[in-house]
C-alpha atoms as a PDB file:
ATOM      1  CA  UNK A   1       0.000   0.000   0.000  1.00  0.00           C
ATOM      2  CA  UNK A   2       3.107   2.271   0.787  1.00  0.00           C
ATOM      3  CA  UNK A   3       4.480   1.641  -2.086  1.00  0.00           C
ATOM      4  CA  UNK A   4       1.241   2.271  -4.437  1.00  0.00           C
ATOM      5  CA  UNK A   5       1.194   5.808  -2.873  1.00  0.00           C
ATOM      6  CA  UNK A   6       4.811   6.447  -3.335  1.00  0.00           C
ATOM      7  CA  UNK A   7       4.392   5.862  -7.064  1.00  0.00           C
ATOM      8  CA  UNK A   8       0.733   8.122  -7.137  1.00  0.00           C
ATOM      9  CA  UNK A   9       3.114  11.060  -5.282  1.00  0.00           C
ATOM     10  CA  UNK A  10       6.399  10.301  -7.315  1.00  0.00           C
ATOM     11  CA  UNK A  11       7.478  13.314  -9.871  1.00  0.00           C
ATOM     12  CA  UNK A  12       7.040  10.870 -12.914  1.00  0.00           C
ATOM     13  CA  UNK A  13       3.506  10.065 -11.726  1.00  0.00           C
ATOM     14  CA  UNK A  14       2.684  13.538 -12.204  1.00  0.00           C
ATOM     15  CA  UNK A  15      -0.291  14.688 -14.846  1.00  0.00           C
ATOM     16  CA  UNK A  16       1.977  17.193 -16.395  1.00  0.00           C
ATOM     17  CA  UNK A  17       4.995  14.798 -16.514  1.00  0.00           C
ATOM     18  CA  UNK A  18       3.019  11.590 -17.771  1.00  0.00           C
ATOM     19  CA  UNK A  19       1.583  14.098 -20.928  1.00  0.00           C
ATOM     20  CA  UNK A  20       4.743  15.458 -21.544  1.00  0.00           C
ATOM     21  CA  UNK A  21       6.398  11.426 -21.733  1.00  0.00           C
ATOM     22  CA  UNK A  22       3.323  10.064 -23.542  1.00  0.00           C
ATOM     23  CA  UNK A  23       3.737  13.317 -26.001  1.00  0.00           C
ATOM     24  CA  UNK A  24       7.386  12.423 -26.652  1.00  0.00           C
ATOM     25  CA  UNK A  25       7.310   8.569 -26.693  1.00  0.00           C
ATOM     26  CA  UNK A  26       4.338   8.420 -29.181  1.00  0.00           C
ATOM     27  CA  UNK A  27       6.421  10.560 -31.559  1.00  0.00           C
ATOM     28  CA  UNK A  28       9.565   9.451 -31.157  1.00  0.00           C
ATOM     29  CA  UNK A  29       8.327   5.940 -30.858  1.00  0.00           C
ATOM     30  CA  UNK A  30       6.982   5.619 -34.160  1.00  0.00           C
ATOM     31  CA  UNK A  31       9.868   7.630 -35.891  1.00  0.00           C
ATOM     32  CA  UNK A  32      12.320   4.417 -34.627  1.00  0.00           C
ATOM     33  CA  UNK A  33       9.703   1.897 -35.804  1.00  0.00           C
ATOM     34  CA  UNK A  34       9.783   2.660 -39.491  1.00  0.00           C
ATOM     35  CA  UNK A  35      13.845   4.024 -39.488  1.00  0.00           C
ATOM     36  CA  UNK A  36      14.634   0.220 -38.340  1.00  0.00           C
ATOM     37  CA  UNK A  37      11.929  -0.647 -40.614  1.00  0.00           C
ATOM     38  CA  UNK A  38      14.146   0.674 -44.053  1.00  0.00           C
ATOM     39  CA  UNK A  39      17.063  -1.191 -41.978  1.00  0.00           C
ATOM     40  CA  UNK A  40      15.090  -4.566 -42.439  1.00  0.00           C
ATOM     41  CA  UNK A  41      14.155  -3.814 -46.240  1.00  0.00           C
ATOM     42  CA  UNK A  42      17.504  -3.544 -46.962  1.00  0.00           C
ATOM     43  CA  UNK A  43      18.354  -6.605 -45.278  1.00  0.00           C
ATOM     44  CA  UNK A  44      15.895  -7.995 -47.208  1.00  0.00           C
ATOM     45  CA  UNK A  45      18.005  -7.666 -50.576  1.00  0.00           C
ATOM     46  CA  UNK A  46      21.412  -7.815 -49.022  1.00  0.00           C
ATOM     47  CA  UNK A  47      19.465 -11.797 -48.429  1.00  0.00           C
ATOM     48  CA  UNK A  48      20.597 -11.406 -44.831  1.00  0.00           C
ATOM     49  CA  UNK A  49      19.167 -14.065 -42.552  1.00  0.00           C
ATOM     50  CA  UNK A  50      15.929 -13.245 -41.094  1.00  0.00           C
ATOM     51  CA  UNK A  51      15.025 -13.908 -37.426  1.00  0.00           C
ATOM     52  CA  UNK A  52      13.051 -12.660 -34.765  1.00  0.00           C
ATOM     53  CA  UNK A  53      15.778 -11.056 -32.755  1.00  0.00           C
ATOM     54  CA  UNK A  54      18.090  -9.290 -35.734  1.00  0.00           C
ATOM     55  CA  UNK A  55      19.693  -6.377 -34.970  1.00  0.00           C
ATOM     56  CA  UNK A  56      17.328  -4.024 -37.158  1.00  0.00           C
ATOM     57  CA  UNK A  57      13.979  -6.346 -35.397  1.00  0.00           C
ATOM     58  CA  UNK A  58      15.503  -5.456 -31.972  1.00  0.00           C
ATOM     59  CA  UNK A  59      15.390  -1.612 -33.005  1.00  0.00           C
ATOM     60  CA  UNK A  60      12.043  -1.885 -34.219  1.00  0.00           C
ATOM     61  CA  UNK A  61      10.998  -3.170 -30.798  1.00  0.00           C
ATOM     62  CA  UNK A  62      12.388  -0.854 -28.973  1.00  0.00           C
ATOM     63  CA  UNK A  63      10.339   1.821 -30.996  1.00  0.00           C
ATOM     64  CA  UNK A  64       7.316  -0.379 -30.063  1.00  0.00           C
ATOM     65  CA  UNK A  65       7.991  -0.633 -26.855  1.00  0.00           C
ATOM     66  CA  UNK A  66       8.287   3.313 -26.665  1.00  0.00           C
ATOM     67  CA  UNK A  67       4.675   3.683 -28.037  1.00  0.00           C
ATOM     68  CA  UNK A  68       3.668   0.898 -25.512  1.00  0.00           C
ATOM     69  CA  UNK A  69       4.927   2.763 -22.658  1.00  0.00           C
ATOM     70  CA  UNK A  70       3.571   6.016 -23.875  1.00  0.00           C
ATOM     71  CA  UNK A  71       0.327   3.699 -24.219  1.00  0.00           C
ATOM     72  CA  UNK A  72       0.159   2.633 -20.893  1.00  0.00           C
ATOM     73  CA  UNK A  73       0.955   6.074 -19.209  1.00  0.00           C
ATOM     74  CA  UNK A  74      -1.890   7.721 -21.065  1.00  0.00           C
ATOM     75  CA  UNK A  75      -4.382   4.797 -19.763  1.00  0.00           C
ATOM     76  CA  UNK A  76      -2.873   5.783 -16.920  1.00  0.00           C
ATOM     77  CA  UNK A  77      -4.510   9.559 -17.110  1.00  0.00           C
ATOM     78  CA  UNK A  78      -7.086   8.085 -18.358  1.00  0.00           C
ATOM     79  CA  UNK A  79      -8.268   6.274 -15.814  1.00  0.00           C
ATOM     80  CA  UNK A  80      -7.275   9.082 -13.364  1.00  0.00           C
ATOM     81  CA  UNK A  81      -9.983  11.158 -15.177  1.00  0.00           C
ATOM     82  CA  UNK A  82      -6.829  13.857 -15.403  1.00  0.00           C
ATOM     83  CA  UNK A  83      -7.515  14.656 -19.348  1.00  0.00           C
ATOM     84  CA  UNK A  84     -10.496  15.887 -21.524  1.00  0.00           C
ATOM     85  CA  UNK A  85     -11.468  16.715 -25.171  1.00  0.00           C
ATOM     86  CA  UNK A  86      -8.485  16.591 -27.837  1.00  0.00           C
ATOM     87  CA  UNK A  87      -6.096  15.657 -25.256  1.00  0.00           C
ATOM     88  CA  UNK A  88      -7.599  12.792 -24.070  1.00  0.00           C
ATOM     89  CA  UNK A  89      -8.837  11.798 -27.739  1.00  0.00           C
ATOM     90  CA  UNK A  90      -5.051  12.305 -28.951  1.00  0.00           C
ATOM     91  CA  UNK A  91      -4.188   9.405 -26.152  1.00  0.00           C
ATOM     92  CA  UNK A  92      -6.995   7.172 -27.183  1.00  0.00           C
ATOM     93  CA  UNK A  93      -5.460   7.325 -30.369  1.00  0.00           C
ATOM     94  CA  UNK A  94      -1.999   6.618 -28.990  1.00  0.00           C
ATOM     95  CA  UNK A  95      -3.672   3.461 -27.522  1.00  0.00           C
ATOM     96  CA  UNK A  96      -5.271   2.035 -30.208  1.00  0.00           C
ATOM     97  CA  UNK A  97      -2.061   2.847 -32.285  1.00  0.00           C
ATOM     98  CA  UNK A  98       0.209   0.897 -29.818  1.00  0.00           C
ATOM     99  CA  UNK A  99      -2.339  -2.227 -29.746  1.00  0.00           C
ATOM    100  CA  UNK A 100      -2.052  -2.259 -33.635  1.00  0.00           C
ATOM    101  CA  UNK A 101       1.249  -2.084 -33.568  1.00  0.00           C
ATOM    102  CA  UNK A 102       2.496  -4.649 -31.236  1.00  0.00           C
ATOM    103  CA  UNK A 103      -0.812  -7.267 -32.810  1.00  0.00           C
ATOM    104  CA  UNK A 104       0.987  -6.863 -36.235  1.00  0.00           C
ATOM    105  CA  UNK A 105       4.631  -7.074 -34.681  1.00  0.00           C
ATOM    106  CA  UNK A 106       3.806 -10.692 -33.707  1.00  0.00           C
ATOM    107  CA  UNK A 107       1.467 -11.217 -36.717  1.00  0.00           C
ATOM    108  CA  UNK A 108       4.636 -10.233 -38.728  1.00  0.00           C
ATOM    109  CA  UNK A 109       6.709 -12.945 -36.632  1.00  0.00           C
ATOM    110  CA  UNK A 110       4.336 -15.440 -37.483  1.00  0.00           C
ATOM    111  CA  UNK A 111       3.903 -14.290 -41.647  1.00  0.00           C
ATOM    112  CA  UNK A 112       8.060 -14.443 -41.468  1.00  0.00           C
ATOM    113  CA  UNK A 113       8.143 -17.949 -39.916  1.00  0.00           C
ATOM    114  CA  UNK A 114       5.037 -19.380 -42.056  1.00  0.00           C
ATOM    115  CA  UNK A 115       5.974 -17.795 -45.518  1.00  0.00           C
ATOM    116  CA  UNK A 116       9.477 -16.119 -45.143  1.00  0.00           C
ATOM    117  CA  UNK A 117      10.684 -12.514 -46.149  1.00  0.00           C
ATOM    118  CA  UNK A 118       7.499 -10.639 -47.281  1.00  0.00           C
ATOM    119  CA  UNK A 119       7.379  -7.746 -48.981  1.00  0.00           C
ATOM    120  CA  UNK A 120       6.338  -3.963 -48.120  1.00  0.00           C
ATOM    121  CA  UNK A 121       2.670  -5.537 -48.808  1.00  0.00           C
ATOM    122  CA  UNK A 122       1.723  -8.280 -46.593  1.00  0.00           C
ATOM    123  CA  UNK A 123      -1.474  -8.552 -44.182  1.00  0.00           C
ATOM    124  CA  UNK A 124       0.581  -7.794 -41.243  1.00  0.00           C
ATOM    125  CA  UNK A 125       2.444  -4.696 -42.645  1.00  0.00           C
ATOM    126  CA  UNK A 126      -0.201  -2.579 -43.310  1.00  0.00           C
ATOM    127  CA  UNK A 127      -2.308  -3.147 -39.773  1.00  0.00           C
ATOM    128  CA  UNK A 128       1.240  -2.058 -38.034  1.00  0.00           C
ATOM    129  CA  UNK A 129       1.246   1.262 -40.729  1.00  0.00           C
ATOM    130  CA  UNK A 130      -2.322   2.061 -39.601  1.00  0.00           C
ATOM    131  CA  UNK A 131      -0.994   1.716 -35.951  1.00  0.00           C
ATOM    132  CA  UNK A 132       2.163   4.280 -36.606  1.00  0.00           C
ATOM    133  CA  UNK A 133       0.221   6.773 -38.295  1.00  0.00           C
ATOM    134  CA  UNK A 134      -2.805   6.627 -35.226  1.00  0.00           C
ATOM    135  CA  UNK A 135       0.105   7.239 -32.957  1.00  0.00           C
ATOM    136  CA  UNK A 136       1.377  10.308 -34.497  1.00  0.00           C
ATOM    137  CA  UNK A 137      -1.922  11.471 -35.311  1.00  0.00           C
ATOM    138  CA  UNK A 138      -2.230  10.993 -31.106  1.00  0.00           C
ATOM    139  CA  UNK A 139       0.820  12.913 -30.622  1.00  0.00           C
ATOM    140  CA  UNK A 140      -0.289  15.874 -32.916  1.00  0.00           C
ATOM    141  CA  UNK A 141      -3.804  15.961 -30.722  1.00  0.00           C
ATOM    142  CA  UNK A 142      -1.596  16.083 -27.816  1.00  0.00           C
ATOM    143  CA  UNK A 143       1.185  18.810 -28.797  1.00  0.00           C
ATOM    144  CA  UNK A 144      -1.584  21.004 -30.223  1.00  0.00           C
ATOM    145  CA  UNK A 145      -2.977  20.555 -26.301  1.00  0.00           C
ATOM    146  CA  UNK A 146       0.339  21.682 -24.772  1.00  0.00           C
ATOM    147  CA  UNK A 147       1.409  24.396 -27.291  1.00  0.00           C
ATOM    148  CA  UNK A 148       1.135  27.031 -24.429  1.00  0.00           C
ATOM    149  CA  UNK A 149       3.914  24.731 -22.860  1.00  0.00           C
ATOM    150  CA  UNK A 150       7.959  24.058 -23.592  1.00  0.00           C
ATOM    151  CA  UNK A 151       6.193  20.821 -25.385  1.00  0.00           C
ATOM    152  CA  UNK A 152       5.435  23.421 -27.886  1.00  0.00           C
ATOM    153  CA  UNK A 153       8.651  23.262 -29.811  1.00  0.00           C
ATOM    154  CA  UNK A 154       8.005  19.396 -30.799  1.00  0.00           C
ATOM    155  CA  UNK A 155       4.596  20.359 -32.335  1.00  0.00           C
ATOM    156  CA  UNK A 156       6.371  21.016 -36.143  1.00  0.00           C
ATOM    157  CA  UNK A 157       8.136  17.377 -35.955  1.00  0.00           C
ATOM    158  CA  UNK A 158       5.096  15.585 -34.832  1.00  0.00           C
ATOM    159  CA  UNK A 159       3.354  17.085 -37.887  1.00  0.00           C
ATOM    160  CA  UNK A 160       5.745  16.432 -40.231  1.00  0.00           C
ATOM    161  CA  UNK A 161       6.001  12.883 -38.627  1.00  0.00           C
ATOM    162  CA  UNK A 162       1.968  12.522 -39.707  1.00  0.00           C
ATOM    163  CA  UNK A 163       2.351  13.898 -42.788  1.00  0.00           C
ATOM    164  CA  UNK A 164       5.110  11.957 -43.831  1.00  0.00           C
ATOM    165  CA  UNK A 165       3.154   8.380 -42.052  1.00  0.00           C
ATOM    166  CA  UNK A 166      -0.209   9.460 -43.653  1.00  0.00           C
ATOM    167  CA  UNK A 167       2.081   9.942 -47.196  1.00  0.00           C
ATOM    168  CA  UNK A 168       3.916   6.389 -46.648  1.00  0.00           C
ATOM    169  CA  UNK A 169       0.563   4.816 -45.831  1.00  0.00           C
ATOM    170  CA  UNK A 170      -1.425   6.374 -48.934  1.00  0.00           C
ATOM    171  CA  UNK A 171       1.845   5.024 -50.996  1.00  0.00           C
ATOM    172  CA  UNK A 172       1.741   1.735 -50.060  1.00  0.00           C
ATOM    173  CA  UNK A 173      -2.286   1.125 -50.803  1.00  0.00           C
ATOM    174  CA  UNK A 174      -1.489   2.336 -54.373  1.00  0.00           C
ATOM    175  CA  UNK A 175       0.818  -0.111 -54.315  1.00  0.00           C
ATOM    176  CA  UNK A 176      -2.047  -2.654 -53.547  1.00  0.00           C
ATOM    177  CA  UNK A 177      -3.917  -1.291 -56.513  1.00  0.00           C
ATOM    178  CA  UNK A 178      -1.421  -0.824 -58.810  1.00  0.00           C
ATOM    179  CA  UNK A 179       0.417  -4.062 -59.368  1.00  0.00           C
ATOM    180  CA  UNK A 180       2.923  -3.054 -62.184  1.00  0.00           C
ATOM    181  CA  UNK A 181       4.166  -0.296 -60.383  1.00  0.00           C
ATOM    182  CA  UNK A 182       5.566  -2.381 -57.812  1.00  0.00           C
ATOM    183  CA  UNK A 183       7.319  -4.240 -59.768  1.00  0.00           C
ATOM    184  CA  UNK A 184       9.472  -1.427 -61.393  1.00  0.00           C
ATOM    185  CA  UNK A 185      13.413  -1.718 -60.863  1.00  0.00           C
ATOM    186  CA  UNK A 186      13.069   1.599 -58.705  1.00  0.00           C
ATOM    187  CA  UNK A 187      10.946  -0.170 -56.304  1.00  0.00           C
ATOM    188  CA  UNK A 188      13.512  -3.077 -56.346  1.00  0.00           C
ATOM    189  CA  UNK A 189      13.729  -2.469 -52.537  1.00  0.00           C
ATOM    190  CA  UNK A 190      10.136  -3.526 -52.323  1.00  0.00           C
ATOM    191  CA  UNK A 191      10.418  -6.057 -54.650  1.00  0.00           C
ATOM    192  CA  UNK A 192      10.029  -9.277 -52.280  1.00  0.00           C
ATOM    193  CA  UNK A 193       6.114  -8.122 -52.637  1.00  0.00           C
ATOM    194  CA  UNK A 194       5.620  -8.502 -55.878  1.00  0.00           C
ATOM    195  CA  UNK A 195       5.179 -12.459 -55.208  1.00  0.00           C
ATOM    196  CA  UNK A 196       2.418 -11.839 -52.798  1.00  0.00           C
ATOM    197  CA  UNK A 197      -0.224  -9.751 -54.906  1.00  0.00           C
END
């Protein structure tokens, strides 16, 4: 019991402190995620041996488990009723992103251990792209909230962090529609999915 209200009164337990950390985790979270994600495409065509703990996987979960964390402290306010209207609605988002996002890490496990290397299309890629851009989307809501605050300064990078999600996301459902494309030599780095469609 001690210990419970140690935590409640610690610094980090803080409203202002746990906004600030879910703010910065759920964009900084999602920025790792698909960096380590270009790291694993081109280990893709280097033909690198793919497993589960790889040094580019390992970054990718560490992004993860950034937007988990930032997850978890915004149920946190949440549940402590300490958050309303676009704030709370920018964590929700956060949330749902982070669920997405670690559902399609181990779908992705499972896709790589049933089928192999899969391409930038595959039914677990594009749930975990949903999840990213949900996250930033989360952290905009959230930065816009603070922008009277020092959080203020990260509001331009979590925008262009949506933008450029919302951009990758759009790119890779034309790819769903337009077959041919894929397959050009400039896309060679996504080539692996022309086998799937």
């Amino acid at each position: 019991m001690k210990l419970t209200q140690r935590l409640s009164n610690s610094a980090i337990a803080k409203s202002g402190t746990l906004v600030s950390l879910v703010s910065i985790f759920s964009m900084v979270g999602p920025i790792i995620i698909v960096s380590a994600g270009f790291w694993d495409a081109i280990s893709h065509i280097l033909k690198e041996p793919e497993f589960f703990w790889s040094p580019s996987h390992i970054v990718v979960y560490s992004g993860v488990s950034m937007t988990a964390c930032a997850a978890i402290m915004g149920s946190i306010l949440i549940i402590r009723k300490s958050v309303h209207r676009s704030l709370k609605t920018g964590i929700k988002l956060v949330i749902v992103g982070s669920l997405l996002q670690i559902v399609s890490g181990f779908g992705d496990s499972l896709s790589h251990d049933l089928f192999g290397i899969d391409g930038l299309i595959s039914w677990s890629h594009q749930p975990l792209e949903i999840g990213l851009l949900l996250a930033s989307l989360g952290a905009v809501l959230i930065l816009k909230n603070r922008e009277h605050t020092k959080l203020k300064i990260f509001l331009p990078f979590s925008i262009v962090t949506f933008l450029f999600f919302t951009t990758w996301l759009i790119f890779n459902f034309v790819l769903i529609f337009g077959h041919t494309i894929q397959c050009i030599q400039i896309y060679e780095i996504f080539s692996s999915g022309c086998s799937i469609l």
